[in-house]
PDB file of N, CA and C in Angstrom:
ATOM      1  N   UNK A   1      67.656 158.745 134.152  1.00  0.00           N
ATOM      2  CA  UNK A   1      68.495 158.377 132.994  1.00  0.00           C
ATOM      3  C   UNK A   1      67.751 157.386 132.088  1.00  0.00           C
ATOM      4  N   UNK A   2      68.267 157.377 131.262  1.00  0.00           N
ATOM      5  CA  UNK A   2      67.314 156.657 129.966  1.00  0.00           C
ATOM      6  C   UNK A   2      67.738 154.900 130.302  1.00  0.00           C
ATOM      7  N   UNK A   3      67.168 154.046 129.882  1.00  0.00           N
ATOM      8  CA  UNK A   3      67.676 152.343 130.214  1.00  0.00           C
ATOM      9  C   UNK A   3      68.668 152.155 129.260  1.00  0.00           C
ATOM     10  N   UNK A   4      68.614 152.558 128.086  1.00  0.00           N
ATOM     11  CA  UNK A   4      69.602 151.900 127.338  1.00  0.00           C
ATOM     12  C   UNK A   4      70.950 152.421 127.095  1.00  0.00           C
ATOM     13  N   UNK A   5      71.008 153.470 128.541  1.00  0.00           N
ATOM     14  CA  UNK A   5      72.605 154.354 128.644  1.00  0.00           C
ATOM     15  C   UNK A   5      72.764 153.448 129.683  1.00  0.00           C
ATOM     16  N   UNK A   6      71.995 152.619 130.657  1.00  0.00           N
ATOM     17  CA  UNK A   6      73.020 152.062 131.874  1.00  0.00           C
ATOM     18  C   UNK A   6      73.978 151.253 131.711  1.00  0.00           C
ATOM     19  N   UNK A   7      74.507 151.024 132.026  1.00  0.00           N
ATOM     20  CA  UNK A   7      75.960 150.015 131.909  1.00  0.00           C
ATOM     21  C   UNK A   7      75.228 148.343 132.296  1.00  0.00           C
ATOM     22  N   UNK A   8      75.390 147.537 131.114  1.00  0.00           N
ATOM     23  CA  UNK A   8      74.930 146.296 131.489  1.00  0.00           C
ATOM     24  C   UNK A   8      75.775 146.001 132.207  1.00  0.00           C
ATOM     25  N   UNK A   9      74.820 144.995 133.056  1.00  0.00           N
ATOM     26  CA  UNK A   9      75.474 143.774 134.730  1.00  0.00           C
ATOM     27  C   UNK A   9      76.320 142.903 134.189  1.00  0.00           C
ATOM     28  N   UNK A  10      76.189 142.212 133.041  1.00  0.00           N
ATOM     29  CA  UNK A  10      77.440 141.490 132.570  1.00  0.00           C
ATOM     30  C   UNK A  10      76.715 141.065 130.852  1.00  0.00           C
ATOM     31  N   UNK A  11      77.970 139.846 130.875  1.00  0.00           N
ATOM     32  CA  UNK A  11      77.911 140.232 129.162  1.00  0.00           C
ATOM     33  C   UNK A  11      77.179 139.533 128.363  1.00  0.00           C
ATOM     34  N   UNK A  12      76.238 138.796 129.088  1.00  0.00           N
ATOM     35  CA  UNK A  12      74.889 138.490 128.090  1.00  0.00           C
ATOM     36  C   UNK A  12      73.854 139.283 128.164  1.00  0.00           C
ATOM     37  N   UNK A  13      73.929 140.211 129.027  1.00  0.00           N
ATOM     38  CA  UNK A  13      73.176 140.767 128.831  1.00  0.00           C
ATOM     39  C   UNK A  13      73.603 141.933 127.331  1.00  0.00           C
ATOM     40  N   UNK A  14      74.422 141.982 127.386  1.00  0.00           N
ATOM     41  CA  UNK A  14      75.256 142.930 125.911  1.00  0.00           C
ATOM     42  C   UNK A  14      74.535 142.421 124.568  1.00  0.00           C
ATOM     43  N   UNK A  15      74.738 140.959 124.755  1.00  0.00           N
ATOM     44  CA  UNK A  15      74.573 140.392 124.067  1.00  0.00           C
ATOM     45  C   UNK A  15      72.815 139.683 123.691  1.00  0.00           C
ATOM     46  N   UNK A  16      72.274 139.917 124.427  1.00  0.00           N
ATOM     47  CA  UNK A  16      70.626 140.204 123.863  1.00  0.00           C
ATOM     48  C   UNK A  16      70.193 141.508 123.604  1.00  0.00           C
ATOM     49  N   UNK A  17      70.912 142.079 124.154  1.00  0.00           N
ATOM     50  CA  UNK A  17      70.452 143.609 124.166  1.00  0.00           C
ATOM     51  C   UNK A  17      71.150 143.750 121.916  1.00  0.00           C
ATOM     52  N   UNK A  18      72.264 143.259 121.788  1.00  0.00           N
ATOM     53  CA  UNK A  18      72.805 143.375 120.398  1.00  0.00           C
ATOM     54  C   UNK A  18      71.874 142.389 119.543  1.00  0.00           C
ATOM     55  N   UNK A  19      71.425 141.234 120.155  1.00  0.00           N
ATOM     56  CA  UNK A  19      70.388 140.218 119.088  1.00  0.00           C
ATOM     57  C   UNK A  19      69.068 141.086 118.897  1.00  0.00           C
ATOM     58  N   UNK A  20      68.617 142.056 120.120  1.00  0.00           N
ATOM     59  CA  UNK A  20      67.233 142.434 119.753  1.00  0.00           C
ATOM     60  C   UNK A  20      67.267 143.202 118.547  1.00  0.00           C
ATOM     61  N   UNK A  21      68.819 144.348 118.726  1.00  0.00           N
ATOM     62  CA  UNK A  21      68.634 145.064 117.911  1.00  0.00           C
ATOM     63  C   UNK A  21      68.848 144.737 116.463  1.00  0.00           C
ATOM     64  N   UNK A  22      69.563 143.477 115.947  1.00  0.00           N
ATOM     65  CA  UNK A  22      69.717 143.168 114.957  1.00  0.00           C
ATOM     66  C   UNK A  22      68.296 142.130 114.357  1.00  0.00           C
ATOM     67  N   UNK A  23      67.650 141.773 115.455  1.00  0.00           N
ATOM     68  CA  UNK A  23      66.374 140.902 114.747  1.00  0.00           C
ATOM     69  C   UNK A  23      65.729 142.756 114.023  1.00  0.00           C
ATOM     70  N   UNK A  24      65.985 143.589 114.960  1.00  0.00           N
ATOM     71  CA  UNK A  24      64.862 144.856 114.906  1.00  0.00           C
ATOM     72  C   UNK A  24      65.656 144.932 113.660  1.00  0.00           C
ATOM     73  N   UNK A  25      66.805 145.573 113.147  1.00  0.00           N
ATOM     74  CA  UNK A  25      67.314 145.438 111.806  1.00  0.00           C
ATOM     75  C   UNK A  25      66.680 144.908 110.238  1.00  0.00           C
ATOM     76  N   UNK A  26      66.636 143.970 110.915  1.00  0.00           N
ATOM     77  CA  UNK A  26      66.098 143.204 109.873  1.00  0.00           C
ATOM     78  C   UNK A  26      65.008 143.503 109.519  1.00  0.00           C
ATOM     79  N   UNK A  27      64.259 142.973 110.351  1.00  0.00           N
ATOM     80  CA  UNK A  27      63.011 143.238 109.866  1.00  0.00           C
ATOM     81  C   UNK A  27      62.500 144.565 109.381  1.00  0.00           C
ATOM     82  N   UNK A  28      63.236 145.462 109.680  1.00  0.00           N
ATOM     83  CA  UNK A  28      62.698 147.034 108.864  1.00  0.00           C
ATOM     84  C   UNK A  28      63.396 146.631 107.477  1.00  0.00           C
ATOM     85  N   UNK A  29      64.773 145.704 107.401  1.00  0.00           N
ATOM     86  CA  UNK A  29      64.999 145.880 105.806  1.00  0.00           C
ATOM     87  C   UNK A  29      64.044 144.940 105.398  1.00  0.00           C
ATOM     88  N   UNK A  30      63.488 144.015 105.919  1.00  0.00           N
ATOM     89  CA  UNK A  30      62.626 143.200 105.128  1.00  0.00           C
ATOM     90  C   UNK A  30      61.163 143.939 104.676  1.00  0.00           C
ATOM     91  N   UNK A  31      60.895 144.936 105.887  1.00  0.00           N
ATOM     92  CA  UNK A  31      59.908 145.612 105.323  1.00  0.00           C
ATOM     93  C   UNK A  31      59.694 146.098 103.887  1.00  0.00           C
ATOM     94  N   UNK A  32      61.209 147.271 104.267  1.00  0.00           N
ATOM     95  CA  UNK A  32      61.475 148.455 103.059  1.00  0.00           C
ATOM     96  C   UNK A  32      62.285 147.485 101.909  1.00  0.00           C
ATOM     97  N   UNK A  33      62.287 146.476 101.539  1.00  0.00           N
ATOM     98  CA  UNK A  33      62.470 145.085 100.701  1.00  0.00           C
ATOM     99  C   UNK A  33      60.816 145.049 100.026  1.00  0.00           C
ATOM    100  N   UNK A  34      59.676 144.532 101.100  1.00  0.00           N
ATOM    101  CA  UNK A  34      58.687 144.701 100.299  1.00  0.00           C
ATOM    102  C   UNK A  34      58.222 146.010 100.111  1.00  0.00           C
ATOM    103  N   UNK A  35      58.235 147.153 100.770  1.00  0.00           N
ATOM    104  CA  UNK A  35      57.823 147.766 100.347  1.00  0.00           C
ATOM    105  C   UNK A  35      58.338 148.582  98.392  1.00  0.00           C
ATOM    106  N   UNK A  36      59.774 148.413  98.520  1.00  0.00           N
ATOM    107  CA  UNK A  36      60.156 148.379  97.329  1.00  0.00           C
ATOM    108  C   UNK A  36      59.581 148.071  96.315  1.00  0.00           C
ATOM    109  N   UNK A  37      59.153 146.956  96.809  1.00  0.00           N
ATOM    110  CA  UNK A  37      58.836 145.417  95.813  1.00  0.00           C
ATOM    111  C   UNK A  37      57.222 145.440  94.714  1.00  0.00           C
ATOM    112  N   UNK A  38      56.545 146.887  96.261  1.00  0.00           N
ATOM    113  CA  UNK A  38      55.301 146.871  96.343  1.00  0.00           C
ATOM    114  C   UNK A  38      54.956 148.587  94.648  1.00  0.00           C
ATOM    115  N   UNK A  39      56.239 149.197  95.375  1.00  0.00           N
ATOM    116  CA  UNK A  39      56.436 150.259  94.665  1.00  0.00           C
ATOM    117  C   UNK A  39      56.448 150.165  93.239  1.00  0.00           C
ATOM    118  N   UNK A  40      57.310 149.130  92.950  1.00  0.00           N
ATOM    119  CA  UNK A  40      57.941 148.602  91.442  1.00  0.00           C
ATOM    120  C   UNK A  40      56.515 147.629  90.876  1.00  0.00           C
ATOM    121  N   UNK A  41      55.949 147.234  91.327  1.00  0.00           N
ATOM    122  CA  UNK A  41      54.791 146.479  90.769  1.00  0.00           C
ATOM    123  C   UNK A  41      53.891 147.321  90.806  1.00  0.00           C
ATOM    124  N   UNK A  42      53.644 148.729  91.106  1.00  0.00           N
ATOM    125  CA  UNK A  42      52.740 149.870  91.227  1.00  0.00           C
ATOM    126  C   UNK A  42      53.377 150.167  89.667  1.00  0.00           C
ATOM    127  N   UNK A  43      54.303 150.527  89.749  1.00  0.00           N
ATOM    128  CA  UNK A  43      54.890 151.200  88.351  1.00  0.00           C
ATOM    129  C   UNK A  43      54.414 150.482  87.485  1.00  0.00           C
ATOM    130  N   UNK A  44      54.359 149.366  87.169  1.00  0.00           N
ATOM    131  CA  UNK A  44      54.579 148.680  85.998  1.00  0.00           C
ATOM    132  C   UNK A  44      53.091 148.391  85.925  1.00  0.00           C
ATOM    133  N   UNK A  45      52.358 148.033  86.893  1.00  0.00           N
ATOM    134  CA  UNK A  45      50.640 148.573  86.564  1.00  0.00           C
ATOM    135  C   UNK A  45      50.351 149.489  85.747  1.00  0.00           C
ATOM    136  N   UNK A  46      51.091 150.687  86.172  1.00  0.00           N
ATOM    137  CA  UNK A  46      50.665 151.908  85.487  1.00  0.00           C
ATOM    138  C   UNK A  46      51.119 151.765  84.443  1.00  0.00           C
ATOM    139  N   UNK A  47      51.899 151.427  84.248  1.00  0.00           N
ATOM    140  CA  UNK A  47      52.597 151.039  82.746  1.00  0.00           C
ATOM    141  C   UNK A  47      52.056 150.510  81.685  1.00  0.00           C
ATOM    142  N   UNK A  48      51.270 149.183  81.883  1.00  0.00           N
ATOM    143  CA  UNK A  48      50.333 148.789  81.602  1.00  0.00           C
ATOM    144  C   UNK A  48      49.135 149.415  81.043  1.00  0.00           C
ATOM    145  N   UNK A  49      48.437 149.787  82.567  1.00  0.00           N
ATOM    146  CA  UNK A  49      46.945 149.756  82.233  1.00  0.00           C
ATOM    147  C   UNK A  49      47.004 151.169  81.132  1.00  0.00           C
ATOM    148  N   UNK A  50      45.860 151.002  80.832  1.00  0.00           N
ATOM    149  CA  UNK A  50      45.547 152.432  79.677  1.00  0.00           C
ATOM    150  C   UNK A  50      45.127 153.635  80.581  1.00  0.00           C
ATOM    151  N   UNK A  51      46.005 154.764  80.017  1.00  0.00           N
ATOM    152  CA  UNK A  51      45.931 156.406  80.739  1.00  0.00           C
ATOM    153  C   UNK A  51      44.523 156.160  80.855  1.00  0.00           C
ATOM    154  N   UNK A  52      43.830 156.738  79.616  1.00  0.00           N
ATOM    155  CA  UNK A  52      42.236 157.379  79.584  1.00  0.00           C
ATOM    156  C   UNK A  52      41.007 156.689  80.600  1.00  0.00           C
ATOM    157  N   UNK A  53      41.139 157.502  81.225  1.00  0.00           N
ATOM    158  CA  UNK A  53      39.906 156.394  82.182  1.00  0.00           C
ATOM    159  C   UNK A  53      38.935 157.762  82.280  1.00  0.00           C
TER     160      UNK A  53
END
């Protein structure tokens, strides 16, 4: 059986098992935050610089 179907032993364990997944949360939105961030300052380069190269 897989680990994260067993039935936790008691209830802190619930409860790190819910903090990991919300640090893990985060940090993918903080990623896809910069990566956004990274996208939109690509654009506006192009925007900028001159086509003809």
């Amino acid at each position: 059986m897989a680990k994260c179907f067993d039935v936790p032993q008691n209830i802190s364990e619930v409860l790190s098992s819910l903090q990991k997944i919300q640090e893990f949360l985060s940090e993918s939105e903080n990623g896809q935050h910069k990566l956004n961030m990274l996208m939109s300052k690509g654009e506006l380069l192009s925007t900028i610089l001159p086509k003809d190269k």
